[in-house]
N, C-alpha and C. Protein backbone atom coordinates (compact mmCIF):
# COMPACT_ATOMS: atom_id res chain seq x y z
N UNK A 1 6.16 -35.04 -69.19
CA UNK A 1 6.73 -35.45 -67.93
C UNK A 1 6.38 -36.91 -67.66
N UNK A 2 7.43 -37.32 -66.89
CA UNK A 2 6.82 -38.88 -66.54
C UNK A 2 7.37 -39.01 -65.60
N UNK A 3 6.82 -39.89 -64.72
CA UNK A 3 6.96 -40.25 -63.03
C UNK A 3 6.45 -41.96 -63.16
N UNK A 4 7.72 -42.55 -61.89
CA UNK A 4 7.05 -43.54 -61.08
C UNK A 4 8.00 -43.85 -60.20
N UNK A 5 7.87 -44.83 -59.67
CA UNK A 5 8.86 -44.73 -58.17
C UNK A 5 9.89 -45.87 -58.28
N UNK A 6 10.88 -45.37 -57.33
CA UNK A 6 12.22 -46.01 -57.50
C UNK A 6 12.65 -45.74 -56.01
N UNK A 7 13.78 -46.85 -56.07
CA UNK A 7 14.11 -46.87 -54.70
C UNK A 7 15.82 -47.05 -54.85
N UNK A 8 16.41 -46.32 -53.92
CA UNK A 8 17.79 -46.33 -53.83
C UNK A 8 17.97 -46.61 -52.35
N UNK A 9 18.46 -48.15 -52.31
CA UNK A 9 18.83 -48.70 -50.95
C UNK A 9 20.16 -48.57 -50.37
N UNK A 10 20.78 -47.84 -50.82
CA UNK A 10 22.49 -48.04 -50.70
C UNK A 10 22.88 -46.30 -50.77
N UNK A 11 24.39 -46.76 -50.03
CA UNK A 11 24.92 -44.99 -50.63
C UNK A 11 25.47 -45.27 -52.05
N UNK A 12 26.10 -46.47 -52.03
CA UNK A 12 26.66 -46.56 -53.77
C UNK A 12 25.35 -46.22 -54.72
N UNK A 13 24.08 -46.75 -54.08
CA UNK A 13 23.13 -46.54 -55.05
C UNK A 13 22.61 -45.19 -55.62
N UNK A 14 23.06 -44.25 -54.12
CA UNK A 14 22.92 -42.97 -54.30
C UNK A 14 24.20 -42.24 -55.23
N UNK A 15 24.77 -42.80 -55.42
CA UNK A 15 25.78 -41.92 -56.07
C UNK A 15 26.22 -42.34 -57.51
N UNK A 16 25.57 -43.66 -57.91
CA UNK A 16 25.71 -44.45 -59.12
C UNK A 16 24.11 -43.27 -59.66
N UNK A 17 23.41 -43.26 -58.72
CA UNK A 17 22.00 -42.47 -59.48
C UNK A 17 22.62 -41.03 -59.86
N UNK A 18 23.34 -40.40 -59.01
CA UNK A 18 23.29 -38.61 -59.28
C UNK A 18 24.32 -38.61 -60.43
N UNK A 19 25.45 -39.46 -60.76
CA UNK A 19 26.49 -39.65 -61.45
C UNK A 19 25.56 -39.56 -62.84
N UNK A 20 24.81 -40.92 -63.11
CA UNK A 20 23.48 -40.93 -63.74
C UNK A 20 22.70 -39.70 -64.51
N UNK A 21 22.16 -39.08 -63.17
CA UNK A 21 21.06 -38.15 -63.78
C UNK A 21 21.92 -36.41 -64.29
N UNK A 22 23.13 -36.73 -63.63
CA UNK A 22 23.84 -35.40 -63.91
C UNK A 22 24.23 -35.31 -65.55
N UNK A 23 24.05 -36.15 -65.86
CA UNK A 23 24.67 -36.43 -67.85
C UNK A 23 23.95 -36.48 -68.91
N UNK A 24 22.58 -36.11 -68.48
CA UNK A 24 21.42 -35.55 -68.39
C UNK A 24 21.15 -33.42 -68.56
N UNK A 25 20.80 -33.13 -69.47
CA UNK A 25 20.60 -31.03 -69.25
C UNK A 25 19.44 -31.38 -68.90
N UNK A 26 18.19 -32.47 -68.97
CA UNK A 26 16.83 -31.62 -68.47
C UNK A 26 16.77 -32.20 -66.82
N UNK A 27 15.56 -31.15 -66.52
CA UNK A 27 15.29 -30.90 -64.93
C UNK A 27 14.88 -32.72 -64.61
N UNK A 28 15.39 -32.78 -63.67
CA UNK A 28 14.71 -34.48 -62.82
C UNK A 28 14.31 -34.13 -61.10
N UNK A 29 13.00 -34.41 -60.78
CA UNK A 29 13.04 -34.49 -59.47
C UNK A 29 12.89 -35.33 -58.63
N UNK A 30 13.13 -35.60 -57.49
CA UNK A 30 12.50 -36.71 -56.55
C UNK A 30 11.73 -36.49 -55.19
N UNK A 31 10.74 -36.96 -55.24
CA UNK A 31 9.91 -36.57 -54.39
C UNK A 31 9.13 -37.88 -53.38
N UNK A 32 9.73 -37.29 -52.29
CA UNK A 32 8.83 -38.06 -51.14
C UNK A 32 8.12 -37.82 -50.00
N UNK A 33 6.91 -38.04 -50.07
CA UNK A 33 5.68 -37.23 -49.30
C UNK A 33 5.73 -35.84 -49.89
N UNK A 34 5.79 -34.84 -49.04
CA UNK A 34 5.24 -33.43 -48.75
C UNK A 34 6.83 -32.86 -49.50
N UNK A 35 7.98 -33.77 -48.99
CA UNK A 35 9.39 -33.12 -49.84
C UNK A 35 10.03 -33.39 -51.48
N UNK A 36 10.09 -32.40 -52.05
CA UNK A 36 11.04 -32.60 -53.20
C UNK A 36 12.30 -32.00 -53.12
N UNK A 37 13.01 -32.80 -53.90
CA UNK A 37 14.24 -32.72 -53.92
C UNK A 37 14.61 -32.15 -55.64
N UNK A 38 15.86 -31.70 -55.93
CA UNK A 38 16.92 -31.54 -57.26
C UNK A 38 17.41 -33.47 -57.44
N UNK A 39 17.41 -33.71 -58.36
CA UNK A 39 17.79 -35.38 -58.09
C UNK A 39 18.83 -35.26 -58.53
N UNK A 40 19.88 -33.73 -58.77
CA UNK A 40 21.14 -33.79 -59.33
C UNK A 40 21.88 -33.99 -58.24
N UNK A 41 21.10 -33.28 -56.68
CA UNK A 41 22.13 -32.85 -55.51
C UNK A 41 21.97 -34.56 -54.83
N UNK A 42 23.18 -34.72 -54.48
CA UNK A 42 23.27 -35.53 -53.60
C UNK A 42 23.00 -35.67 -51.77
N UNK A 43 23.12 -34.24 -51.76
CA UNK A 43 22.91 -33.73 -50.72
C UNK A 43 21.25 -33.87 -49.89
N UNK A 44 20.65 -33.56 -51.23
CA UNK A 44 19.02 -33.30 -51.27
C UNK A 44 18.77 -34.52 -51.37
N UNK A 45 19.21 -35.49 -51.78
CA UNK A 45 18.88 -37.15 -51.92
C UNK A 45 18.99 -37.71 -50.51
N UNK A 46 19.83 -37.51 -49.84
CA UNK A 46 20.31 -37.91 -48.48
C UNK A 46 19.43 -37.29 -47.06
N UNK A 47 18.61 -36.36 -47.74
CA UNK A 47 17.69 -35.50 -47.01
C UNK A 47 16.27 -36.10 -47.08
N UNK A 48 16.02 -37.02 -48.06
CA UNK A 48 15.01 -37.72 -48.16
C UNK A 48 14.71 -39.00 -47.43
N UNK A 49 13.63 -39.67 -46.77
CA UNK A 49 13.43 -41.29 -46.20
C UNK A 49 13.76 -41.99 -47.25
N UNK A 50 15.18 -42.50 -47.46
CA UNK A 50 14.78 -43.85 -48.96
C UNK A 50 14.58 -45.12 -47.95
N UNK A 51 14.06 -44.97 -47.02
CA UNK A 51 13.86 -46.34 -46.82
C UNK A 51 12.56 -46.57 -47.43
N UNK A 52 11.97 -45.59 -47.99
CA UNK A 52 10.26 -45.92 -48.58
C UNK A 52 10.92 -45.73 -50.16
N UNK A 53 10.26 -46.57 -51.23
CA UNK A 53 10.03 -46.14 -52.86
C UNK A 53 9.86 -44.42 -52.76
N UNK A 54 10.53 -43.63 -53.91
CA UNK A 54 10.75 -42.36 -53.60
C UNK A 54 10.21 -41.95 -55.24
N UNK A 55 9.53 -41.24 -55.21
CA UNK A 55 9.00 -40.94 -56.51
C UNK A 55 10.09 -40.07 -57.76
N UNK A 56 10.15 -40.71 -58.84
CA UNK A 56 11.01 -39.66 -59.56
C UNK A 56 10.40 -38.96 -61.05
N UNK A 57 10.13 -37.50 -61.16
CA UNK A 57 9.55 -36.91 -61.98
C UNK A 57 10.66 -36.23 -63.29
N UNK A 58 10.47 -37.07 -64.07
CA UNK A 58 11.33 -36.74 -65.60
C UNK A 58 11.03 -35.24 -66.17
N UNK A 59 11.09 -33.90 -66.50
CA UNK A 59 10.37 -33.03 -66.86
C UNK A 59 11.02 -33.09 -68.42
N UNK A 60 11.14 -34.04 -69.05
CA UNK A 60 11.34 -33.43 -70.37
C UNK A 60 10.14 -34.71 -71.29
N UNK A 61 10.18 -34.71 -72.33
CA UNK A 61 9.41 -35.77 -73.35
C UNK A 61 10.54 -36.01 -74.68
N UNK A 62 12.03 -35.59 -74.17
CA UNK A 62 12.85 -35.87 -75.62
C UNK A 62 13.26 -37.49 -75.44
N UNK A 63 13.93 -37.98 -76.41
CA UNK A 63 14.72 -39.62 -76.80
C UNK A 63 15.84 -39.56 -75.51
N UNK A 64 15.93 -38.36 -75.03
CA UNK A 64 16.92 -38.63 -74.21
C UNK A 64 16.44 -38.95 -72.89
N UNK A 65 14.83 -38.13 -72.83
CA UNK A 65 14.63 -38.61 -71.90
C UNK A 65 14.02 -39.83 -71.37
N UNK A 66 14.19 -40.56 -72.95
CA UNK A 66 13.30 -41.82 -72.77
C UNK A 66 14.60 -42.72 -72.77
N UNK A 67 16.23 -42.57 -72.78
CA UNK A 67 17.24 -43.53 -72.46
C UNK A 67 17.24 -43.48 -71.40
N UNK A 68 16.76 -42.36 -70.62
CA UNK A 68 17.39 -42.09 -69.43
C UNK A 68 16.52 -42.66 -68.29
N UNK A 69 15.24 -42.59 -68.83
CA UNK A 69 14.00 -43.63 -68.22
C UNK A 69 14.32 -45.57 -68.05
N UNK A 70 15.08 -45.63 -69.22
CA UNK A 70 15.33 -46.97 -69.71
C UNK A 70 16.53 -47.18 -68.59
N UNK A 71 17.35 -46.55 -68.40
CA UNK A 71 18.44 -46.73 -67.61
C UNK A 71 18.43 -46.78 -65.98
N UNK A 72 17.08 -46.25 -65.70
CA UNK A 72 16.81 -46.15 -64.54
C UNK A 72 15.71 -47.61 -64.08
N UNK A 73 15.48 -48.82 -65.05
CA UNK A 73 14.69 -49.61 -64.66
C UNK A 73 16.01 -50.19 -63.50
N UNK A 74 16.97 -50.57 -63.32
CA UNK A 74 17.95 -51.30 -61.84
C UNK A 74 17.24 -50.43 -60.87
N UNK A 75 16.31 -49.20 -60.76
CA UNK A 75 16.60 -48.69 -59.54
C UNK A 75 15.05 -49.22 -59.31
N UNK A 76 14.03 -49.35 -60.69
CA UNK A 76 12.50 -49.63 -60.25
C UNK A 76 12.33 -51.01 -59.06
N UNK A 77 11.65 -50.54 -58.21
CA UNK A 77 11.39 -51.58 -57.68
C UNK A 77 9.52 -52.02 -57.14
């Protein structure tokens, strides 16, 4: 598993991310404070404060999940 935080300031940003993580089969979560979210639902993204860095937890260790890490540095902040 691997985690660190990312921030999505925008709704485009929110929906360029779930578009993203949906093309993806392993589990992704996002978590801020006390709440986690599915980082597939958009719904559950929108339910979160992004006005704070929002933590995101990778649950796999394959090559895919290391493109998919790589693809997500636009959102590191």
């Amino acid at each position: 598993m691997e985690a660190f935080k990312i921030s999505l300031s925008s709704i485009n940003d929110v929906k360029e991310f779930v578009n993203l993580v949906n093309k993806y089969d392993f589990d992704v979560d996002l978590a801020s404070g006390r709440y986690v979210v599915d980082a597939k639902s958009i719904m559950g993204i929108f339910s979160l404060d992004l006005s704070k860095p929002i933590t995101i937890e990778i649950h796999s260790d394959s090559d895919d999940a290391k493109k998919f890490a790589e693809a997500l540095k636009v959102y590191v902040k």
